[in-house]
C-alpha atoms as a PDB file:
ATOM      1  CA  UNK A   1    -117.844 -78.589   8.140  1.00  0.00           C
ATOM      2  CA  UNK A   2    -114.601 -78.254   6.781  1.00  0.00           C
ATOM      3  CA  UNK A   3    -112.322 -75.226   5.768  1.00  0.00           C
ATOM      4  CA  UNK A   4    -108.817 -74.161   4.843  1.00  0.00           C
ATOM      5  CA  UNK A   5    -106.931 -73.216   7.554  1.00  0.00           C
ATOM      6  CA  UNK A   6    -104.122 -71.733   6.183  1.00  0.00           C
ATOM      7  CA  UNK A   7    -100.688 -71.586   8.274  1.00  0.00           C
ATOM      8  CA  UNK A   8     -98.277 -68.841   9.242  1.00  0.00           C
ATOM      9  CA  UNK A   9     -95.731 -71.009   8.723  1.00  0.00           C
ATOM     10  CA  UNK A  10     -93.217 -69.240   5.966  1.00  0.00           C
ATOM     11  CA  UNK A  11     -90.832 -71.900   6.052  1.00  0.00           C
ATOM     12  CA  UNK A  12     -89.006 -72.115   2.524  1.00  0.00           C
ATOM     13  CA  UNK A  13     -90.140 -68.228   2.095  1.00  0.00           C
ATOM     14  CA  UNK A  14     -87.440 -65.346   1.896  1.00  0.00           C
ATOM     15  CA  UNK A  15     -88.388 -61.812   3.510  1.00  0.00           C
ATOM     16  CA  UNK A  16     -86.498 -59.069   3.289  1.00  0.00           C
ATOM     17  CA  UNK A  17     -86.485 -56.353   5.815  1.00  0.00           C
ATOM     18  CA  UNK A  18     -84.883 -52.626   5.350  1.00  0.00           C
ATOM     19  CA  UNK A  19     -84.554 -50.382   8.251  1.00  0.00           C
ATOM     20  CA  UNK A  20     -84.119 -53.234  10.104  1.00  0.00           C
ATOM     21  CA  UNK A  21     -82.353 -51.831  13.057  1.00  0.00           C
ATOM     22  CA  UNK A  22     -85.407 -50.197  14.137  1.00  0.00           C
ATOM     23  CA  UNK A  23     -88.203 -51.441  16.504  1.00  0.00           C
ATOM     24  CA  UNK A  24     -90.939 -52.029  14.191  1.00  0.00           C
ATOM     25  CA  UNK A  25     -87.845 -53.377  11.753  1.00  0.00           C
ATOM     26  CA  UNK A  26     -86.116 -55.424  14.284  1.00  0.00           C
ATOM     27  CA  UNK A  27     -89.463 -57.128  15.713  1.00  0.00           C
ATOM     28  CA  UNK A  28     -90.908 -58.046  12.129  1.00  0.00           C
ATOM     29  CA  UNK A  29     -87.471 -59.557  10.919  1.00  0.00           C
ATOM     30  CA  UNK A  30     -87.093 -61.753  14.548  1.00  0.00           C
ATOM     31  CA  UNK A  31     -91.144 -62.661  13.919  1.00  0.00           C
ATOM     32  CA  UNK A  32     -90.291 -63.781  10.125  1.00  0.00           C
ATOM     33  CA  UNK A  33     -87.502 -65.627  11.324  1.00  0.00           C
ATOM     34  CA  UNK A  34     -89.546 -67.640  14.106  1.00  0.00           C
ATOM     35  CA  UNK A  35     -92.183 -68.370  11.749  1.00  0.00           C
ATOM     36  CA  UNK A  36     -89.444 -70.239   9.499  1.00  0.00           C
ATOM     37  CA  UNK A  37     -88.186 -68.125   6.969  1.00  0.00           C
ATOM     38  CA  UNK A  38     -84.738 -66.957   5.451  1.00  0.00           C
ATOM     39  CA  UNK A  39     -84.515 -63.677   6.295  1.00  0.00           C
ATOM     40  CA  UNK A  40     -82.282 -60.115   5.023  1.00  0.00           C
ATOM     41  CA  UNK A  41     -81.953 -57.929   6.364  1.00  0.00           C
ATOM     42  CA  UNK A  42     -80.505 -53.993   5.502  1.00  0.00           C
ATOM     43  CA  UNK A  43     -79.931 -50.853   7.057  1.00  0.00           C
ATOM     44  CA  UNK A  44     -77.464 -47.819   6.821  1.00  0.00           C
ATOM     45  CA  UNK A  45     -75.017 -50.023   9.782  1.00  0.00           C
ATOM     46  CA  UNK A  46     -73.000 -52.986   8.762  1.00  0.00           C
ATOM     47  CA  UNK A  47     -74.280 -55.310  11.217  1.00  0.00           C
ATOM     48  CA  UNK A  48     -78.502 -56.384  12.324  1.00  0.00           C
ATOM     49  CA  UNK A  49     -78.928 -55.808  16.174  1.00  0.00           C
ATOM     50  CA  UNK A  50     -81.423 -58.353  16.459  1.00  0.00           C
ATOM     51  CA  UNK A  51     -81.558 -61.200  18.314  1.00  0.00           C
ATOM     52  CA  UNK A  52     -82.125 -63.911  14.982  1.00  0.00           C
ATOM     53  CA  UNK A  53     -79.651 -65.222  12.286  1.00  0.00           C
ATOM     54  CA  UNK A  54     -79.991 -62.894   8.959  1.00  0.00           C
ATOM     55  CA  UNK A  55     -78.093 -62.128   6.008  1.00  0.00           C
ATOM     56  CA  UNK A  56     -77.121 -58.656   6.486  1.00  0.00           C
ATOM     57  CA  UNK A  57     -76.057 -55.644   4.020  1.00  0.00           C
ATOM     58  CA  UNK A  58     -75.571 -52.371   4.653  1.00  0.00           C
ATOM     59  CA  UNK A  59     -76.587 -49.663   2.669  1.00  0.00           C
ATOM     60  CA  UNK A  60     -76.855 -45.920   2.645  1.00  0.00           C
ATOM     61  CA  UNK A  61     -80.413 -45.259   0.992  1.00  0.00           C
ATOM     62  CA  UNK A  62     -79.771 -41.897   0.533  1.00  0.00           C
ATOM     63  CA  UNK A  63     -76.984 -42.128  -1.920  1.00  0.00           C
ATOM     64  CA  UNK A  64     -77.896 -42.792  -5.449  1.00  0.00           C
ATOM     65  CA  UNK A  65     -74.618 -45.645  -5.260  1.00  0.00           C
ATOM     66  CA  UNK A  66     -76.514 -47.438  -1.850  1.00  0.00           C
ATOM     67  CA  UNK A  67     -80.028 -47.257  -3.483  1.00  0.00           C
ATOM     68  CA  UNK A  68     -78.728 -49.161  -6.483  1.00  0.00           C
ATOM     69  CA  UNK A  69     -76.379 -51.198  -4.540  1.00  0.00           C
ATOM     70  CA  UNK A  70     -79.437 -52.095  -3.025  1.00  0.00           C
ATOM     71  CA  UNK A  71     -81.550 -52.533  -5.833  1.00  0.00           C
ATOM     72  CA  UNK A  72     -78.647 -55.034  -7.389  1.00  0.00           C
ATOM     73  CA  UNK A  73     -79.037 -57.077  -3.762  1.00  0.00           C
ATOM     74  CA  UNK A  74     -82.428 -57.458  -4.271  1.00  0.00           C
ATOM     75  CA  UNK A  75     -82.394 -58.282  -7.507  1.00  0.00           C
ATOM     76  CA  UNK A  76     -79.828 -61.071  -7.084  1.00  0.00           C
ATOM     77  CA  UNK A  77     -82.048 -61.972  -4.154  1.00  0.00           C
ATOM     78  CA  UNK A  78     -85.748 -62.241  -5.298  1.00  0.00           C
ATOM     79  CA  UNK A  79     -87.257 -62.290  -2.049  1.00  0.00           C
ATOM     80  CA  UNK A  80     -90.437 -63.813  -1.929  1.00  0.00           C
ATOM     81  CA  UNK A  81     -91.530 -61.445   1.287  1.00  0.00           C
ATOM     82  CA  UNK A  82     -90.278 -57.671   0.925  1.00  0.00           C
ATOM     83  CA  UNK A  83     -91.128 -55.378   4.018  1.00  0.00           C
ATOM     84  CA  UNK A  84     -90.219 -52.342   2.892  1.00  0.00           C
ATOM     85  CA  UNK A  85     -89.738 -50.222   6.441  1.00  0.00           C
ATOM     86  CA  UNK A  86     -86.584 -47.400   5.609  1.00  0.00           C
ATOM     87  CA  UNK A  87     -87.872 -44.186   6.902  1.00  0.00           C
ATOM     88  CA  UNK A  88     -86.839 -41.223   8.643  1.00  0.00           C
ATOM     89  CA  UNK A  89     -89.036 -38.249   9.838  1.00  0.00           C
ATOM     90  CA  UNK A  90     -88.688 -34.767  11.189  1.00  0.00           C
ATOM     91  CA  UNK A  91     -90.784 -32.391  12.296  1.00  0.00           C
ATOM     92  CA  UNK A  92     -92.024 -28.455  11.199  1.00  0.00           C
ATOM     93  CA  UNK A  93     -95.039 -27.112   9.945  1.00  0.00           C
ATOM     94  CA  UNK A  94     -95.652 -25.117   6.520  1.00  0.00           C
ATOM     95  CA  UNK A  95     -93.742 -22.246   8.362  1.00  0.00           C
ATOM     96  CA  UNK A  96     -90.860 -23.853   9.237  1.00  0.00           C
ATOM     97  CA  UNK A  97     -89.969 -26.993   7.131  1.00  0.00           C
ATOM     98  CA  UNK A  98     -87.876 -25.815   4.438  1.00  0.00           C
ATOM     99  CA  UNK A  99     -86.867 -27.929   1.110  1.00  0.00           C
ATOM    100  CA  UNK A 100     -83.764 -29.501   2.497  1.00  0.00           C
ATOM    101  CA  UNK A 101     -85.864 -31.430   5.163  1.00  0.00           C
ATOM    102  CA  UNK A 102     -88.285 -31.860   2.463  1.00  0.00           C
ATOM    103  CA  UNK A 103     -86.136 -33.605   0.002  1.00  0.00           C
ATOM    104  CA  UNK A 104     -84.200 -35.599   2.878  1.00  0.00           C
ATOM    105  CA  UNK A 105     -87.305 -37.190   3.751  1.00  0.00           C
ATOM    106  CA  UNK A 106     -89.155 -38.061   0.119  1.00  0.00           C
ATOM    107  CA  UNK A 107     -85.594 -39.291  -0.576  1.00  0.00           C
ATOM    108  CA  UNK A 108     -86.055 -41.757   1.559  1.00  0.00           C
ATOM    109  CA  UNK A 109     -89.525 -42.460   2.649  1.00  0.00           C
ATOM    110  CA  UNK A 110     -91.121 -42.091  -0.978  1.00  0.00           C
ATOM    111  CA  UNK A 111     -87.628 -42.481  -3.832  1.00  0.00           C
ATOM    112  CA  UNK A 112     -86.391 -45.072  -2.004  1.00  0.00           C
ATOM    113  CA  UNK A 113     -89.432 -46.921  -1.410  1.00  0.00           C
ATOM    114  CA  UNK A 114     -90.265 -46.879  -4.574  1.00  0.00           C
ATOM    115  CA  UNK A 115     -86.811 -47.812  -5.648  1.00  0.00           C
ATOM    116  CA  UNK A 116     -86.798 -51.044  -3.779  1.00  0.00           C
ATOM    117  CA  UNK A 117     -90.357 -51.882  -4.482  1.00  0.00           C
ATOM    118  CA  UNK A 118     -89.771 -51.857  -8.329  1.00  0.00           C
ATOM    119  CA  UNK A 119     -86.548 -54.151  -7.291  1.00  0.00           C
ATOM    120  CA  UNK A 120     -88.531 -56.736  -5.729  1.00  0.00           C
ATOM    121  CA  UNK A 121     -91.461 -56.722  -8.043  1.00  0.00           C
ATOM    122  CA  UNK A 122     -89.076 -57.195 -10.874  1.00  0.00           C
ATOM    123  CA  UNK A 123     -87.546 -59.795  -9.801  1.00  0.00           C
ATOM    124  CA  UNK A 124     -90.397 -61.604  -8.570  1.00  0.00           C
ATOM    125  CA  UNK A 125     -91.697 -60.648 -12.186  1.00  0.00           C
ATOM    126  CA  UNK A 126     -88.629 -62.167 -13.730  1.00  0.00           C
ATOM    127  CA  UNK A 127     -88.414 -65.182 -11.917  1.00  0.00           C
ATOM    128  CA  UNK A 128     -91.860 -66.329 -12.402  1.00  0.00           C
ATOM    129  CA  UNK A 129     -93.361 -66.247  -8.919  1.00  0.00           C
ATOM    130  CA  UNK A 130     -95.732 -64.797  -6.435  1.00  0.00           C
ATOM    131  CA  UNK A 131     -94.920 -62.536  -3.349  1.00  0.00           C
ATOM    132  CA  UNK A 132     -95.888 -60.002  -1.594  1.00  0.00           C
ATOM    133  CA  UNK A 133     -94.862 -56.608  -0.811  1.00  0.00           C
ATOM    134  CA  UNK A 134     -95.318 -54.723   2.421  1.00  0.00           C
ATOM    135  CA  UNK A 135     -94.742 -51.022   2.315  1.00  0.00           C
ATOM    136  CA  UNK A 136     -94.125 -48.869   5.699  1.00  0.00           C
ATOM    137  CA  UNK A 137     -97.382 -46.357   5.791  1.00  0.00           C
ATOM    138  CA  UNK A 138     -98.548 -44.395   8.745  1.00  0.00           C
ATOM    139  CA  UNK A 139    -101.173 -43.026  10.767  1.00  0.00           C
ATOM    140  CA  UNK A 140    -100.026 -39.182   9.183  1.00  0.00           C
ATOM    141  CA  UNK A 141    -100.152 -40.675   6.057  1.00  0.00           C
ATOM    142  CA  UNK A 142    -104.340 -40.531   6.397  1.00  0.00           C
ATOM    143  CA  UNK A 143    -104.449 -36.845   7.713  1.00  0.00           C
ATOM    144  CA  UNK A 144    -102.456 -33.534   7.780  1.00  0.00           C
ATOM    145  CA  UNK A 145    -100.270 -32.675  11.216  1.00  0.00           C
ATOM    146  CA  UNK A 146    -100.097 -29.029  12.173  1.00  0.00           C
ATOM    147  CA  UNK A 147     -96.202 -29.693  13.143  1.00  0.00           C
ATOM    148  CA  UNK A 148     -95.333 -33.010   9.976  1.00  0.00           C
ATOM    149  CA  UNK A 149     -95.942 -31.489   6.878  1.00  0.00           C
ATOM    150  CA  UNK A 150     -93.508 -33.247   4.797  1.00  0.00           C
ATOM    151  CA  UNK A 151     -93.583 -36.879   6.751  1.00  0.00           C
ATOM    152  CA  UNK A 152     -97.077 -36.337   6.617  1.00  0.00           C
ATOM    153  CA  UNK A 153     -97.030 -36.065   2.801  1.00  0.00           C
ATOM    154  CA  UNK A 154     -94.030 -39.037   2.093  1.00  0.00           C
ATOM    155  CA  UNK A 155     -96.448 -41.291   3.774  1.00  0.00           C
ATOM    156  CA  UNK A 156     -99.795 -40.426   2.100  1.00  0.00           C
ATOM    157  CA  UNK A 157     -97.720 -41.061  -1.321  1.00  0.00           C
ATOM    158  CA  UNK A 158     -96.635 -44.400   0.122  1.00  0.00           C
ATOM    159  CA  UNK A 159    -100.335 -45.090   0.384  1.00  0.00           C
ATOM    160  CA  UNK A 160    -100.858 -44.242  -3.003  1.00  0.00           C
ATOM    161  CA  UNK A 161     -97.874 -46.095  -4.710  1.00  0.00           C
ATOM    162  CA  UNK A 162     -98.964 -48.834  -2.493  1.00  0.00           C
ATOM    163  CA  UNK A 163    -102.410 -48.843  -4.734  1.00  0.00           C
ATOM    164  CA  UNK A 164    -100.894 -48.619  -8.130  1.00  0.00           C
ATOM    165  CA  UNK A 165     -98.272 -51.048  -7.437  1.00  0.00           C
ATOM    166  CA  UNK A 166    -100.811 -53.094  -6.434  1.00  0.00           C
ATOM    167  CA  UNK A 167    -102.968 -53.203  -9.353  1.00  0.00           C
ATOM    168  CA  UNK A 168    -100.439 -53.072 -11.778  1.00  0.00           C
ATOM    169  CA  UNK A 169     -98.876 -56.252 -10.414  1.00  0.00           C
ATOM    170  CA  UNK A 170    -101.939 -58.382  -9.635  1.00  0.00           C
ATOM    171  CA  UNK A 171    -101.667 -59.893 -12.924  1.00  0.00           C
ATOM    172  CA  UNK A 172     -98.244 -61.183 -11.849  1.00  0.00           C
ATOM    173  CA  UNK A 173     -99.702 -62.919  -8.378  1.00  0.00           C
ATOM    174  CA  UNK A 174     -97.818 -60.357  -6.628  1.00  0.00           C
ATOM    175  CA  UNK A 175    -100.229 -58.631  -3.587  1.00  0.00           C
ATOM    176  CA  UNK A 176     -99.266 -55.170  -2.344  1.00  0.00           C
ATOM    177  CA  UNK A 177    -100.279 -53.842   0.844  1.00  0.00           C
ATOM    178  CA  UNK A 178     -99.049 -51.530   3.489  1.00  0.00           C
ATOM    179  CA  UNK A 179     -99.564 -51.557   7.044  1.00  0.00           C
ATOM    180  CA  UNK A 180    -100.066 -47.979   8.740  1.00  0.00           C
ATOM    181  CA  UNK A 181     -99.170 -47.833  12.703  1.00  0.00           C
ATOM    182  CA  UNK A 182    -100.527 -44.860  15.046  1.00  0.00           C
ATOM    183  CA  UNK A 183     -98.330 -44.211  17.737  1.00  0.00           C
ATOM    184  CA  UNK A 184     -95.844 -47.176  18.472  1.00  0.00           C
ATOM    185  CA  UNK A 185     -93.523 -47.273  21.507  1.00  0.00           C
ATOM    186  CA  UNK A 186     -89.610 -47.312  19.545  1.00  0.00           C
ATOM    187  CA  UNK A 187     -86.344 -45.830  20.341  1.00  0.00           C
ATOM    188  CA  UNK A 188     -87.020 -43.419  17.776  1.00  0.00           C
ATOM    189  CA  UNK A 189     -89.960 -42.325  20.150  1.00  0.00           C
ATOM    190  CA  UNK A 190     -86.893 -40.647  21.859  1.00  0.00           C
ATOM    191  CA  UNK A 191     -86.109 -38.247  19.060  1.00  0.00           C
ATOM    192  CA  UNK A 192     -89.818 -37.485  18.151  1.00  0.00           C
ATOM    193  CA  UNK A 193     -90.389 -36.818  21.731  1.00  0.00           C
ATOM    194  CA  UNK A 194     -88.103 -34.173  21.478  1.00  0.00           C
ATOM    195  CA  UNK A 195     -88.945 -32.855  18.886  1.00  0.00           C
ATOM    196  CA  UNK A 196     -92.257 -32.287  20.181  1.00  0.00           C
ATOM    197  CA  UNK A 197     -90.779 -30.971  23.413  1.00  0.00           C
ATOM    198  CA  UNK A 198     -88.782 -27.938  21.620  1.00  0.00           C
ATOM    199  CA  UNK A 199     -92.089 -27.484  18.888  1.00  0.00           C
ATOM    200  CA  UNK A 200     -94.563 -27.157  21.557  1.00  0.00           C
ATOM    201  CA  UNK A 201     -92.620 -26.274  24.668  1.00  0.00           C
ATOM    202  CA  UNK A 202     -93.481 -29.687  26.731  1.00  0.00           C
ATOM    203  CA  UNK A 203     -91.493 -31.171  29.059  1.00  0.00           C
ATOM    204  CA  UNK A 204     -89.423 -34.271  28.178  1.00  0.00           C
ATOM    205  CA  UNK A 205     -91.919 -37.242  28.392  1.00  0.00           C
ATOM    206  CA  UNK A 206     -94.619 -35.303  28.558  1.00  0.00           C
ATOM    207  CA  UNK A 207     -95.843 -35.935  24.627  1.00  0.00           C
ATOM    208  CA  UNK A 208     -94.908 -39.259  24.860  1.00  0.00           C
ATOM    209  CA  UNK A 209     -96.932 -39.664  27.724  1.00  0.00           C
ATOM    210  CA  UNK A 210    -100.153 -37.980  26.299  1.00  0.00           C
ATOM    211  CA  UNK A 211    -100.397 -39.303  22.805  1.00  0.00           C
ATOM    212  CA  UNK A 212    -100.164 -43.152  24.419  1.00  0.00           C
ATOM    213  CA  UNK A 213    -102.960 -42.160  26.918  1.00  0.00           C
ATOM    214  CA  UNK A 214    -105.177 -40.388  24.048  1.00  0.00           C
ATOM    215  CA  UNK A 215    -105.396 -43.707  21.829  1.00  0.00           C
ATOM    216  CA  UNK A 216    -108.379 -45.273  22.394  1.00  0.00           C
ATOM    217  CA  UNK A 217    -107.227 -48.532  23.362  1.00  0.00           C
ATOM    218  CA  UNK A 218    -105.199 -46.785  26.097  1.00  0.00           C
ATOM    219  CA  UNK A 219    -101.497 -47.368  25.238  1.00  0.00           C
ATOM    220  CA  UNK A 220     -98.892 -46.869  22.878  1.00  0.00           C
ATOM    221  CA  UNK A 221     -98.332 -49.633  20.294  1.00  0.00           C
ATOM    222  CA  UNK A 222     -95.424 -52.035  20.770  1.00  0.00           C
ATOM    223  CA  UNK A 223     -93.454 -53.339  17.894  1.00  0.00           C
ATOM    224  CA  UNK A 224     -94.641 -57.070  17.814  1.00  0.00           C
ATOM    225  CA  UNK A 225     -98.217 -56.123  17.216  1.00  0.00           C
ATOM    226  CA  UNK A 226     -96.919 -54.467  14.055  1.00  0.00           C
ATOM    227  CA  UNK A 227     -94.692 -57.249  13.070  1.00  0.00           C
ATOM    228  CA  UNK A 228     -97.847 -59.875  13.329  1.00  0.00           C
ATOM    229  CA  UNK A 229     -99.794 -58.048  10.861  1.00  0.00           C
ATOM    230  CA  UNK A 230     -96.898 -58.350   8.618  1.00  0.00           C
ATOM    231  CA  UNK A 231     -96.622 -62.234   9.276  1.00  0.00           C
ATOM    232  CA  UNK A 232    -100.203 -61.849   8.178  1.00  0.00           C
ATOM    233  CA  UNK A 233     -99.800 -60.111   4.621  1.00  0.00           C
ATOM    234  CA  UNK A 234     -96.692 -62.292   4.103  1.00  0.00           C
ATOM    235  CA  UNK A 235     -98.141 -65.534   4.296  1.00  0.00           C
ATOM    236  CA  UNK A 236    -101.681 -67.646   3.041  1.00  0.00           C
ATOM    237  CA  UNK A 237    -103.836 -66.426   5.385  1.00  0.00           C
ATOM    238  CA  UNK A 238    -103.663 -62.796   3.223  1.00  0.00           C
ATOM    239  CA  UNK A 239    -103.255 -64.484   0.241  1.00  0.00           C
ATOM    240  CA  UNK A 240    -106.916 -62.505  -1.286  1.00  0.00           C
ATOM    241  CA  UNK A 241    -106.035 -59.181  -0.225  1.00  0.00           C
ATOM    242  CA  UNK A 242    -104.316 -56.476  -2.275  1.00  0.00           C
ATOM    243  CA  UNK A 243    -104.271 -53.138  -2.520  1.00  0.00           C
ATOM    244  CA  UNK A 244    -104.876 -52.088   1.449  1.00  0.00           C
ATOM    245  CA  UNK A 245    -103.693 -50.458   4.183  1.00  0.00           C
ATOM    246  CA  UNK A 246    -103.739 -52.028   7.351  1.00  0.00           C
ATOM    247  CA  UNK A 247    -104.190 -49.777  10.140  1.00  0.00           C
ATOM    248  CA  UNK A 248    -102.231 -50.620  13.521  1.00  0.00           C
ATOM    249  CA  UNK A 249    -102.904 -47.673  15.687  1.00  0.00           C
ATOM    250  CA  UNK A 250    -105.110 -49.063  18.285  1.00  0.00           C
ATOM    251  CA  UNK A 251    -108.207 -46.872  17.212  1.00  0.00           C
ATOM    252  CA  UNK A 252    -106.316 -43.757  16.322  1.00  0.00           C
ATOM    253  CA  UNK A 253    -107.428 -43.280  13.128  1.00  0.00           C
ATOM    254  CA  UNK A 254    -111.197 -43.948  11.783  1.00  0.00           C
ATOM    255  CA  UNK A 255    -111.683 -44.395   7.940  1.00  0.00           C
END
């Protein structure tokens, strides 16, 4: 019997990472790196906190002069791998989260995504080559939360860019797929946890504590089992799927 085993390796392969500074960021930019690849890295600091060599920018994805800064970088760039991971979330339900939050949030999580999606795939177009794109989903991207209406809706559209993209660039050789995590244990777990502690009068911890204990695997996710499935969908092994969202929540979600 033989087969194709195709390697991890992505030696001679350049990923890009943005929000790189957080957990699930950090973890999938060191696991690129080990696997063999040149890696960037961006975020709104100056500097990557991580513990492998990158080439770093900083840029404020917010700002229509970042996002294009940005943009520019990548273009100049054409990385083969993009992970596209800038997000930020908040918290209120239909009766509470007002436009501002709402148009903090898609300006991030959905314009910029987008943005620096259409960067890469450009590029990759322009140059001639394959690659493949990895857009930052979630488990509230799949259902409605009482107390995330508008993260909730910035990641179901990620989902759906993630399809279009997808079959608009197949053509090209260029895969698109996002990964969507349930609960993952990050710093940012801090700030959510508090959130959750002032929304439905908890106790510090306590949320935290309960949503790792409800997934049916039994824990909270760490961020290396995200950054493996992203090793995956950069690399060979991946190289027939398009289109999909990975889920890496443990058994949260069901579909």
């Amino acid at each position: 019997m033989s087969f194709d085993a195709a390697p991890t390796d992505l030696s001679g392969k350049t990923c890009l990472v943005t929000g790189a500074n957080g957990g699930i960021g950090m973890a999938t930019a060191e696991h690129f790196a080990a696997c063999g690849a040149r890696v960037l890295t961006t975020d709104i600091g100056d500097s990557f906190a991580g513990e492998c060599q990158t080439d770093h920018h900083g840029f404020d994805l917010m700002s229509d002069a970042g996002l294009d800064a940005c943009c520019d970088w990548i273009a100049a760039e054409t990385p083969d791998v993009l992970f596209n991971n800038a997000a930020l979330f908040d918290m209120g339900s239909v009766l509470q989260a007002d436009l501002a939050q709402h148009d903090r949030l898609f300006a991030v999580n959905v314009r910029a995504m987008y943005a620096v999606m259409q960067a890469a795939a450009k590029a990759l177009v322009a140059a001639g080559r394959p690659g493949s794109i990895i857009n930052m989903a979630s488990q509230a991207g799949h259902r409605g939360e009482a107390l995330v209406a508008h993260y909730c809706a910035t990641k179901a559209a990620v989902i759906s860019y993630t399809q279009s993209a997808a079959l608009a660039l197949a053509e090209h050789r260029i895969r698109v797929n996002a990964i969507s995590p349930g609960v993952i244990d990050t710093p940012m777990w801090k700030t959510v946890d508090s959130l959750f502690a002032r929304f439905e009068d908890k106790e510090i911890g306590q949320k935290k504590r309960e949503v790792g204990e409800a997934v049916p695997l039994g824990y909270m996710g760490r961020p290396f089992e995200v950054a493996r499935v992203a090793v995956f969908l950069a690399g060979a092994q991946s190289q027939y799927i398009t289109a999909q969202t990975i889920s890496v929540d443990g058994g949260n979600v069901l579909r």
